[in-house]
C-alpha atoms as a PDB file:
ATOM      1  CA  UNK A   1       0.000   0.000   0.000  1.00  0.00           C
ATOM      2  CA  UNK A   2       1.214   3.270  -1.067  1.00  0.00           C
ATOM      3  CA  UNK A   3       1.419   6.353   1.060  1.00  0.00           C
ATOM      4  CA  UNK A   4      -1.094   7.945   0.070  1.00  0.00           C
ATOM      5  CA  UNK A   5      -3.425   5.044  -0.351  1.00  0.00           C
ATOM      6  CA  UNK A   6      -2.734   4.581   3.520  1.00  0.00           C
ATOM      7  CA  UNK A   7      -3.170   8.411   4.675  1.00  0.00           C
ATOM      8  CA  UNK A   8      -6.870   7.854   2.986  1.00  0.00           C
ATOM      9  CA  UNK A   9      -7.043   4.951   5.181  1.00  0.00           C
ATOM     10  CA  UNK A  10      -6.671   6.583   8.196  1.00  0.00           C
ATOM     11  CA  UNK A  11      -8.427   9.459   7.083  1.00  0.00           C
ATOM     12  CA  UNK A  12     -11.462   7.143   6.830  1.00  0.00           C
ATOM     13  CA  UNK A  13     -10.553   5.574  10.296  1.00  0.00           C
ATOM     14  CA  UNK A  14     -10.478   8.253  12.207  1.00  0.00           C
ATOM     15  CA  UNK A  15     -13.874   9.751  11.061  1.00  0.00           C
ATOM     16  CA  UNK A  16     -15.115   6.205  11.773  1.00  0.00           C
ATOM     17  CA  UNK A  17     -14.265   6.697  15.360  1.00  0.00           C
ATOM     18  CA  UNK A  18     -15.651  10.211  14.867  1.00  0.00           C
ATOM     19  CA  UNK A  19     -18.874   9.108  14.140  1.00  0.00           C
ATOM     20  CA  UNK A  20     -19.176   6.040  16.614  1.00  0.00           C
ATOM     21  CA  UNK A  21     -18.455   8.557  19.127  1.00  0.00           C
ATOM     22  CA  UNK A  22     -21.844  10.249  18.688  1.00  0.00           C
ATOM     23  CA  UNK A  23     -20.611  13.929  18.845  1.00  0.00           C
ATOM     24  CA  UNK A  24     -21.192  16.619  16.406  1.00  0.00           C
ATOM     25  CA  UNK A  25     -16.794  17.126  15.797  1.00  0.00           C
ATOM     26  CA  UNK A  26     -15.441  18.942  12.925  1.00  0.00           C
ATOM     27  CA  UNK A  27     -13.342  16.085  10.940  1.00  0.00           C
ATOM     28  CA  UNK A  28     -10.166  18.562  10.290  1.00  0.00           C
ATOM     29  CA  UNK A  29      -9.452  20.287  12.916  1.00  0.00           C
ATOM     30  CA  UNK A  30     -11.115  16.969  15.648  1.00  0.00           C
ATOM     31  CA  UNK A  31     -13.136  19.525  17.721  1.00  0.00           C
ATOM     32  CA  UNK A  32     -15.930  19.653  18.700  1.00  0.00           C
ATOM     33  CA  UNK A  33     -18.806  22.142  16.232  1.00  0.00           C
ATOM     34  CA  UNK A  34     -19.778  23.823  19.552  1.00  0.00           C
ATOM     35  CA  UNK A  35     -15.841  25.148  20.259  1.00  0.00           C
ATOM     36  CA  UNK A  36     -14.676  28.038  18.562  1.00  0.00           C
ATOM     37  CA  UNK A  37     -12.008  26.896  15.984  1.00  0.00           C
ATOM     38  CA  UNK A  38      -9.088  28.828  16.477  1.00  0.00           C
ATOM     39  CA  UNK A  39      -7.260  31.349  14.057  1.00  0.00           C
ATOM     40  CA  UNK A  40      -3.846  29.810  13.616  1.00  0.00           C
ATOM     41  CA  UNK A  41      -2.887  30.059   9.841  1.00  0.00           C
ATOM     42  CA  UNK A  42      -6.018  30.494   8.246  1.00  0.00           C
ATOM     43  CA  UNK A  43      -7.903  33.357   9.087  1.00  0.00           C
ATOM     44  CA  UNK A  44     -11.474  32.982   7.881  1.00  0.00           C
ATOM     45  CA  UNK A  45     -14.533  35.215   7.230  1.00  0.00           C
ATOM     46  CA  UNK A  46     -16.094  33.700  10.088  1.00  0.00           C
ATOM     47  CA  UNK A  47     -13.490  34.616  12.550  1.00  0.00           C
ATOM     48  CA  UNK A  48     -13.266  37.978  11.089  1.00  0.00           C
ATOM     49  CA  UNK A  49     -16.674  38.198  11.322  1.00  0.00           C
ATOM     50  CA  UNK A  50     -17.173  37.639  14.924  1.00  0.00           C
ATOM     51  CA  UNK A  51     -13.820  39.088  16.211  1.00  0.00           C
ATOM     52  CA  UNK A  52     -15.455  42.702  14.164  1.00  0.00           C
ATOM     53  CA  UNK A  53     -19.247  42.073  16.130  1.00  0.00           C
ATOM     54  CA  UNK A  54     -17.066  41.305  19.596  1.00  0.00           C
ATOM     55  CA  UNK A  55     -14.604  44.529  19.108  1.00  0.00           C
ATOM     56  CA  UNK A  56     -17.189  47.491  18.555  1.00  0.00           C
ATOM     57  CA  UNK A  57     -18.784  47.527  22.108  1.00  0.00           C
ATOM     58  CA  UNK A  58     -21.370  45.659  24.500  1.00  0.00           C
ATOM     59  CA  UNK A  59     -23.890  45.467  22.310  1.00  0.00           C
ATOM     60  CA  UNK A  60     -22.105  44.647  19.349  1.00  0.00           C
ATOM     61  CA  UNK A  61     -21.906  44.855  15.662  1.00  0.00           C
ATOM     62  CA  UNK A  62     -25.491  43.254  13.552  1.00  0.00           C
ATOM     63  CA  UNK A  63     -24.080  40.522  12.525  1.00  0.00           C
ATOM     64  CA  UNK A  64     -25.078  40.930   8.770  1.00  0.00           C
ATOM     65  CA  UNK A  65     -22.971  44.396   9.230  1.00  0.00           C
ATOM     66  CA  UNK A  66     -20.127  42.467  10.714  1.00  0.00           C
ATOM     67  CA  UNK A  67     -19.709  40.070   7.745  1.00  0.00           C
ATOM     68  CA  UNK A  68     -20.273  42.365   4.629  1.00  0.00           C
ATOM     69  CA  UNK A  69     -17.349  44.497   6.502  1.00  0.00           C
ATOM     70  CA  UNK A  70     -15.413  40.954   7.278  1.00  0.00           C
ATOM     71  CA  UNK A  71     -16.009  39.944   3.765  1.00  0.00           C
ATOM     72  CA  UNK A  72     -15.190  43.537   2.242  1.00  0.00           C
ATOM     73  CA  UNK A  73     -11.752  43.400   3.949  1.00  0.00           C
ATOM     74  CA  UNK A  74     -11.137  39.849   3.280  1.00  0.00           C
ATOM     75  CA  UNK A  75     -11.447  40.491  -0.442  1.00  0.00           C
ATOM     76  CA  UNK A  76      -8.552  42.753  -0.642  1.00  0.00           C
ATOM     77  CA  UNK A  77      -6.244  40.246   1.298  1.00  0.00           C
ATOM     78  CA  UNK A  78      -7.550  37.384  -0.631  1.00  0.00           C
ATOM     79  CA  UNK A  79      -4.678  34.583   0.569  1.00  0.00           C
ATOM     80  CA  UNK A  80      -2.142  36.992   1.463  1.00  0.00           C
ATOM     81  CA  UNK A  81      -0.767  37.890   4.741  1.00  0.00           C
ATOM     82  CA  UNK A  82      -0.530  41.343   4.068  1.00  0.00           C
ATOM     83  CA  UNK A  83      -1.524  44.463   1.403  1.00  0.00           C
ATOM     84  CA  UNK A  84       0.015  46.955   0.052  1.00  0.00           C
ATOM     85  CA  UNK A  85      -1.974  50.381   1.289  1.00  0.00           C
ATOM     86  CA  UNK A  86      -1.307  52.263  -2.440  1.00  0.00           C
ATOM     87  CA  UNK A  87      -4.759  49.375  -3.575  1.00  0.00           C
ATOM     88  CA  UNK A  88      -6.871  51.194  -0.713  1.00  0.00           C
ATOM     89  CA  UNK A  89      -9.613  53.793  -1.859  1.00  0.00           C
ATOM     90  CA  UNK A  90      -9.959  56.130   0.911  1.00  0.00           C
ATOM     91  CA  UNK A  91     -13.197  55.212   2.639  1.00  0.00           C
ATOM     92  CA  UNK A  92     -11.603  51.633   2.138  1.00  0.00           C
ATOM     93  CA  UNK A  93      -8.608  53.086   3.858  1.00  0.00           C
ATOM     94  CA  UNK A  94     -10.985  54.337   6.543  1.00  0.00           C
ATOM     95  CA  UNK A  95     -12.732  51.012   7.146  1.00  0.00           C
ATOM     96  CA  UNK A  96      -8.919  49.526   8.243  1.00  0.00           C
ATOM     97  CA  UNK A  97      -8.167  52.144  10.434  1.00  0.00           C
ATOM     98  CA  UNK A  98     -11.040  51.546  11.977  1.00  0.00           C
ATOM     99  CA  UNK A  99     -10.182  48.078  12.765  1.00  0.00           C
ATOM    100  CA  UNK A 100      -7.161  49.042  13.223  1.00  0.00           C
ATOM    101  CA  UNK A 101      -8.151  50.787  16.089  1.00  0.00           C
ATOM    102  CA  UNK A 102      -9.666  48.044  17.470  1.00  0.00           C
ATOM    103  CA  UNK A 103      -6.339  46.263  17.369  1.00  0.00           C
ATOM    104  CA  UNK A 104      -7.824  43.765  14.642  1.00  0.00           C
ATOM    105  CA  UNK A 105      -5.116  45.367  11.799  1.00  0.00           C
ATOM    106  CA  UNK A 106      -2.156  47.159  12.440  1.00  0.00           C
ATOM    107  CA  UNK A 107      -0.009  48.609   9.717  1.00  0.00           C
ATOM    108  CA  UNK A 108       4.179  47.996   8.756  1.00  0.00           C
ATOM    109  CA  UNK A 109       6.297  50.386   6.846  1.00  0.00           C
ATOM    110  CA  UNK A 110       9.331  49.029   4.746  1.00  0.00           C
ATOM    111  CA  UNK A 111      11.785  51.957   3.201  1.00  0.00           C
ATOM    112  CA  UNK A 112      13.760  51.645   0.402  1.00  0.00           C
ATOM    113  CA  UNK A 113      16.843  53.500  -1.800  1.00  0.00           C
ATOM    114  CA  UNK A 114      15.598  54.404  -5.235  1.00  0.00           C
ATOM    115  CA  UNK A 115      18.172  54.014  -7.912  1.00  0.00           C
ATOM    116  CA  UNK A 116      18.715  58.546  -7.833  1.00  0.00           C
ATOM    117  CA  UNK A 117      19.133  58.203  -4.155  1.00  0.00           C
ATOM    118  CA  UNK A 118      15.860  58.946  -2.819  1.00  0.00           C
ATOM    119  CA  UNK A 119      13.550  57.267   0.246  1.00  0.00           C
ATOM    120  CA  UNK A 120      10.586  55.717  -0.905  1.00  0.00           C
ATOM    121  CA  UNK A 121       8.143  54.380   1.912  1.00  0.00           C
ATOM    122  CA  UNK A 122       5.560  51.471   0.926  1.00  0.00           C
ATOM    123  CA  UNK A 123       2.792  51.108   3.584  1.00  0.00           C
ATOM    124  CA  UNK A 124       1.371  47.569   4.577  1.00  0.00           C
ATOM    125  CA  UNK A 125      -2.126  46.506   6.292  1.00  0.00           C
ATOM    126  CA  UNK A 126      -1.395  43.209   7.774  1.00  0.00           C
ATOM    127  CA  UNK A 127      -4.360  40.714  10.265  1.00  0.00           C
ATOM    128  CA  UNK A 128      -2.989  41.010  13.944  1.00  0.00           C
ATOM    129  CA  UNK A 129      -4.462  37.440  14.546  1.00  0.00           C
ATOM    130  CA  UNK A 130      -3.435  36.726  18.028  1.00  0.00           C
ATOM    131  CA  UNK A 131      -5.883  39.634  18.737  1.00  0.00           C
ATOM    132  CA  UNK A 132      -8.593  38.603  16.476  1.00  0.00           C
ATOM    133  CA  UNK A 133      -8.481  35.186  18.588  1.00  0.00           C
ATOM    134  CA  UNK A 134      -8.342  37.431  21.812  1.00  0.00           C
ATOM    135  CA  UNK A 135     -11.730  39.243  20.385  1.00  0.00           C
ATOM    136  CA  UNK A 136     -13.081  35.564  19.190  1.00  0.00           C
ATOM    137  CA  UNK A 137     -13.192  33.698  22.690  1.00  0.00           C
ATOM    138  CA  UNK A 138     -13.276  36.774  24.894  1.00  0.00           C
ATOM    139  CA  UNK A 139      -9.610  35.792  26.872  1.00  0.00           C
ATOM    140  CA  UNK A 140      -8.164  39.162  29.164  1.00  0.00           C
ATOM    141  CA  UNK A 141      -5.367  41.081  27.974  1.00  0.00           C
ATOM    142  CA  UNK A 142      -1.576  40.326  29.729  1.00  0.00           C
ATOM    143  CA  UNK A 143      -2.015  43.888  31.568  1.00  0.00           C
ATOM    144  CA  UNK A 144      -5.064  42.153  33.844  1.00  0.00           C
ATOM    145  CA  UNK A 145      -7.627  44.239  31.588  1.00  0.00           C
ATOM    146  CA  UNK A 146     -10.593  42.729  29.285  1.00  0.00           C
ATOM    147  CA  UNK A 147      -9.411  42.672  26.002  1.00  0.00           C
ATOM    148  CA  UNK A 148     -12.342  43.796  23.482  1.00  0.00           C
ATOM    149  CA  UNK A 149     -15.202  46.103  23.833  1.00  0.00           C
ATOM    150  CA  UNK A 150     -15.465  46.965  27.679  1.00  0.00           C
ATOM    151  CA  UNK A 151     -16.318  50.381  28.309  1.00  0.00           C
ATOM    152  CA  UNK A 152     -16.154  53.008  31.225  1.00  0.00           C
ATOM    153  CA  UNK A 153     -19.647  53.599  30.558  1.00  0.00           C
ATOM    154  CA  UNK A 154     -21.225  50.510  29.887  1.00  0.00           C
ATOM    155  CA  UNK A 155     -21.106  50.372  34.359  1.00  0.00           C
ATOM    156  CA  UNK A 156     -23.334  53.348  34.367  1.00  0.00           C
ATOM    157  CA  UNK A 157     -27.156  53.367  34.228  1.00  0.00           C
ATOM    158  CA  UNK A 158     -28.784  54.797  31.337  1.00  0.00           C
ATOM    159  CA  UNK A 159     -30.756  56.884  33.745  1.00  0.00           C
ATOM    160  CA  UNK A 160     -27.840  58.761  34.751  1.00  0.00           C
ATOM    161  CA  UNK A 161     -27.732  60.654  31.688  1.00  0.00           C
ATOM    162  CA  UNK A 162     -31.160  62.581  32.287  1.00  0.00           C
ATOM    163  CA  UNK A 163     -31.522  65.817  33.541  1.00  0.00           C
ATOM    164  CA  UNK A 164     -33.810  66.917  36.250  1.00  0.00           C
END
């Protein structure tokens, strides 16, 4: 048996065992559907999705919002890691730093010589993803804080705010 006759094999045993087991388990990644899948090298629509709803405040993002925005900013990064900033419009360019205020894209610079001796400065957008899983599963912040959309004011009644 070949090698990759016998990594079908096992592919087919171990979603065997999957399905004896009786639980509802995504067959790639072995966990289970109701556990958030985490970010590692693939960042999906769906992550982006719910780390944009988690990172605007309590109440969040609609979720339809959430994903036309996820799935607007995926499209310009497509597989890559990171974009060039020269292919942003500039309410494009206004969308990212948006999210790049809420830590979900941050921005690198790389400078280079031109040939007549001048600096030229290319600007990159690039997915902070250790954030995006922080904004995903709702984990605090290494300073002690909550990570995401907690607010000053979200402690204070609404009735506060009226005048007598």
């Amino acid at each position: 048996m070949n090698v990759w006759n016998q990594a079908v094999v096992d592919f087919v045993k171990g979603l065997n065992c999957l399905k004896r087991s009786g639980e509802n388990v995504n067959i790639i990644t072995k966990l289970k559907k109701s556990e958030p899948e985490p970010v590692g090298a693939t960042l999906t629509v769906e992550h982006l999705t719910k780390a944009i709803k988690n990172s605007i405040d309590k109440q969040g993002m609609p979720e339809e919002e959430a994903r036309a925005m996820a799935q607007h900013v995926m499209n310009f990064f497509g597989y890559s890691e990171r974009i060039i900033d020269n292919v942003l419009e500039p309410e494009d360019r206004d969308a990212f730093y948006m999210l790049e205020d809420a830590g979900i894209l941050m921005t690198e610079r790389e400078e280079t010589t031109l040939y007549d001796g001048r600096e030229w400065r290319i600007h990159y957008w690039m997915f902070r993803k250790e954030r995006i899983q922080e904004l995903i599963t709702g984990r605090k912040s290494p300073d002690g804080g909550v990570q995401g959309s907690d607010n000053v004011y979200d402690e204070i009644p609404d009735d506060i705010w009226n005048r007598e």
